[in-house]
Protein backbone atom coordinates (compact mmCIF):
# COMPACT_ATOMS: atom_id res chain seq x y z
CA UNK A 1 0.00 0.00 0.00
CA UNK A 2 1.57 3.36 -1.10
CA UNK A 3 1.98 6.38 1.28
CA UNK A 4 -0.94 8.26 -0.99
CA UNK A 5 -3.20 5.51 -0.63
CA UNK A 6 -2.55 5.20 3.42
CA UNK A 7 -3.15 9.19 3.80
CA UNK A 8 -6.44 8.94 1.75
CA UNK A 9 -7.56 5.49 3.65
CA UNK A 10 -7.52 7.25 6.65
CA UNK A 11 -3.59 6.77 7.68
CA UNK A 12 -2.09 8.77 9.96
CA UNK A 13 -0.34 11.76 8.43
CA UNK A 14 2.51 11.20 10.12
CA UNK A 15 3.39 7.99 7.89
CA UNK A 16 2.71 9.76 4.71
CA UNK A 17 5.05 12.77 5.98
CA UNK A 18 7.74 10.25 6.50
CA UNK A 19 7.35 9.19 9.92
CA UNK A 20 8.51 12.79 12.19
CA UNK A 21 5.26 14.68 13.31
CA UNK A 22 5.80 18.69 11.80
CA UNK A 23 5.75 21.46 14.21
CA UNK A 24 3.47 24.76 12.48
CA UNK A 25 5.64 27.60 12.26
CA UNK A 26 4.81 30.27 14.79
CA UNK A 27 2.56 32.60 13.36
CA UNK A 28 3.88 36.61 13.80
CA UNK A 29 1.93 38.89 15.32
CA UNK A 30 0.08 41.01 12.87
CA UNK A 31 1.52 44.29 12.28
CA UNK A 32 0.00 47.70 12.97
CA UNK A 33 -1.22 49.26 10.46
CA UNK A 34 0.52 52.40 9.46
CA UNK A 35 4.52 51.57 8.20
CA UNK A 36 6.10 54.68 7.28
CA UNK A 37 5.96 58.44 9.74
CA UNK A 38 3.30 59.95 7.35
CA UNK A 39 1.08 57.09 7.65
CA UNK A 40 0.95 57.25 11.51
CA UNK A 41 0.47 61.08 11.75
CA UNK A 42 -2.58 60.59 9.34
CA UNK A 43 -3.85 57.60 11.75
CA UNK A 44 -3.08 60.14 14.98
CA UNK A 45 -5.65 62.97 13.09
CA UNK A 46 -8.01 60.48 12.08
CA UNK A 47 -8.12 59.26 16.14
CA UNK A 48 -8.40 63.04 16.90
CA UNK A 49 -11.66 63.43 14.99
CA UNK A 50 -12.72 59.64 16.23
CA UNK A 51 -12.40 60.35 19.78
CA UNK A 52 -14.11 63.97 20.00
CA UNK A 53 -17.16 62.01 17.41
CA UNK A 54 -17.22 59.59 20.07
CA UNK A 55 -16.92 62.31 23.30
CA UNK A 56 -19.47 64.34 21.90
CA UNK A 57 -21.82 61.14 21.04
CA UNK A 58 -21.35 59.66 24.39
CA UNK A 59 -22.35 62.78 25.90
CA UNK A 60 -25.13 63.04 24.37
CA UNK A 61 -26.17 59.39 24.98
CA UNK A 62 -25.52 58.88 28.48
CA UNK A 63 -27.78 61.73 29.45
CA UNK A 64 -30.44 60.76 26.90
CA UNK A 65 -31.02 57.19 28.48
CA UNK A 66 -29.02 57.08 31.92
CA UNK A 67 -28.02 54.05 32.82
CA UNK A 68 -27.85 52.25 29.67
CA UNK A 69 -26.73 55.77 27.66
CA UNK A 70 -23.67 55.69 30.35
CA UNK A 71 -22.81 52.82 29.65
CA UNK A 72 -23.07 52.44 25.97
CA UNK A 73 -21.07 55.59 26.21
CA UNK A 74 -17.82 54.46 28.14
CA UNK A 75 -18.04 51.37 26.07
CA UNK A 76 -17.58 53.29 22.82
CA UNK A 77 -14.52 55.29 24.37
CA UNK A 78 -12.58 52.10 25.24
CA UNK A 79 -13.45 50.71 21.77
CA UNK A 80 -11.79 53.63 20.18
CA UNK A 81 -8.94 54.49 23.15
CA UNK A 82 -8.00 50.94 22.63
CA UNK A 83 -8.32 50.71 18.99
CA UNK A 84 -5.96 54.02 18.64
CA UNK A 85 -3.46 51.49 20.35
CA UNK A 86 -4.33 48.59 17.92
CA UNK A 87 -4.34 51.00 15.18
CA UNK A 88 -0.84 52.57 15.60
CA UNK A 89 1.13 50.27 17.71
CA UNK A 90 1.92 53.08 20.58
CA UNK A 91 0.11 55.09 23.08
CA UNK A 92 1.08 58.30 21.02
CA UNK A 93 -2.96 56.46 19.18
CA UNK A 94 -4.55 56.71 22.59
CA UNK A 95 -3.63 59.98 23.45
CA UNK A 96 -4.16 61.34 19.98
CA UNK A 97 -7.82 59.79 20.94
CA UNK A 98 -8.30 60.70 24.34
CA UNK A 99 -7.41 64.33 23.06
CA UNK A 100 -10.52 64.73 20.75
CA UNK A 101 -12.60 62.96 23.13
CA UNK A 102 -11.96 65.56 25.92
CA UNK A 103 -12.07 68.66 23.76
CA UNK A 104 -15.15 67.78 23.30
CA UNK A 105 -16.58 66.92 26.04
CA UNK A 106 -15.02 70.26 27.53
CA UNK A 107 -16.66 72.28 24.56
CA UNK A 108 -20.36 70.81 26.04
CA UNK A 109 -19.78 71.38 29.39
CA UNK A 110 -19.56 75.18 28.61
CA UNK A 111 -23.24 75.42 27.08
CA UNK A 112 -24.59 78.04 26.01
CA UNK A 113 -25.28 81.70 26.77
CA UNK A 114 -28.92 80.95 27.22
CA UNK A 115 -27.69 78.41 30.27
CA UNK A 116 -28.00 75.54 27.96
CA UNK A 117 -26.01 72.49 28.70
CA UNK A 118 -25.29 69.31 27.38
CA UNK A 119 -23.67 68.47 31.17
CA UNK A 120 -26.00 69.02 34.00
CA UNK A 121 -23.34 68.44 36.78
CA UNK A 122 -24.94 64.96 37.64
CA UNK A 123 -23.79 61.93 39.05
CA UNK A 124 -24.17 60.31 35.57
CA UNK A 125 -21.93 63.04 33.73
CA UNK A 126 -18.92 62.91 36.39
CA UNK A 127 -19.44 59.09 36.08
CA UNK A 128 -18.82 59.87 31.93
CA UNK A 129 -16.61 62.58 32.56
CA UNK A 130 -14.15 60.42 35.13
CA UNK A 131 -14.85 57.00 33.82
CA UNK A 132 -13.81 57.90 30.49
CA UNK A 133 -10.70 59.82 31.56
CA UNK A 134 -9.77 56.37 33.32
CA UNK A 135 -10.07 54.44 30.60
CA UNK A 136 -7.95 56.46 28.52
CA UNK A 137 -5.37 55.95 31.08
CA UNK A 138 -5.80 52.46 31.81
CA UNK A 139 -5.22 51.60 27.43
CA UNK A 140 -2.52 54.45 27.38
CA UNK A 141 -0.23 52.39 30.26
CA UNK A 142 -1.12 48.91 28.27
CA UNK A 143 1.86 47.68 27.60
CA UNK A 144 3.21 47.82 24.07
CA UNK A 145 2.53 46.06 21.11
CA UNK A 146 5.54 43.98 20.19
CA UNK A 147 6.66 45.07 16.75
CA UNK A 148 7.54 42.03 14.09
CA UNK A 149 11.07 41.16 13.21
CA UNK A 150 11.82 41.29 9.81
C-alpha cells in the first residue's frame, strides 16, 4: 500500500510525511497598520476626529437614556482608546484619541449663553466625565505592542 493511498484510507499523516510529526511555524503577530511616519500622523488625526465624534456622542447618549446611555457611552470610548493602540502600535494612538474625546466633552460642558447644557453636573456626567478619563489611562499604560522582526 503506497503512502498516498494510506493518507487517503484514513492513515495517519505522520506515515505519509515520512514518519517525524511537523511542528506549524509560529505565526507573527500582525503588524499595525501604518509603516512609514506619514502614515501614523494621518492615523493620529483620524483618532483626533474619532475620539471627540465619540466624546461628543457619548455625551449626548448617556444623558439621553441614563443608565444604559452611560454605559453604551464608556463602552464606545474604550473601543476607540484601545483601537488608537491597535491601530498605531503606541500610546502616542490613545492619546491622539483621548485628546478629541476631551475637547469635546469640555466644549459641552460650557453650554450656552442661554444656560443651555449638554452636562448638568450629575452623578451620571462625572461618572462619563471620570470613567472615560480612566479608561484612557488604563489603554494608554497597556503595555506595548511587540513590533515584528523582519
Amino acid at each position: 500500500m503506497s503512502a498516498a493511498s494510506r493518507a487517503s484510507s484514513g492513515g495517519s499523516s505522520r506515515a505519509s510525511s515520512g514518519g517525524s510529526p511537523r511542528t506549524p511555524a509560529p505565526t507573527p503577530a500582525p503588524a499595525p497598520l501604518p509603516t512609514s511616519r506619514g502614515a501614523r500622523y494621518a492615523w493620529y488625526g483620524v483618532l483626533v476626529v474619532l475620539g471627540a465624534l465619540v466624546g461628543g456622542a457619548g455625551g449626548l447618549v448617556q444623558a439621553a437614556w441614563f443608565p444604559a446611555g452611560l454605559l453604551l457611552g464608556l463602552l464606545a470610548s474604550a473601543a476607540v482608546f484601545y483601537g488608537g493602540l491597535r491601530a498605531t502600535g503606541t500610546q502616542v494612538g490613545v492619546v491622539a484619541a483621548g485628546i478629541g474625546w476631551l475637547v469635546a466633552v469640555i466644549v459641552l460642558s460650557f453650554g450656552r449663553p442661554e444656560g443651555d447644557g449638554v452636562f448638568g453636573g450629575g452623578g451620571g456626567d462625572l461618572l462619563f466625565l471620570f470613567g472615560g478619563m480612566a479608561i484612557a489611562v488604563i489603554c494608554a499604560t497597556l503595555s506595548r505592542l511587540p513590533r515584528p522582526t523582519p
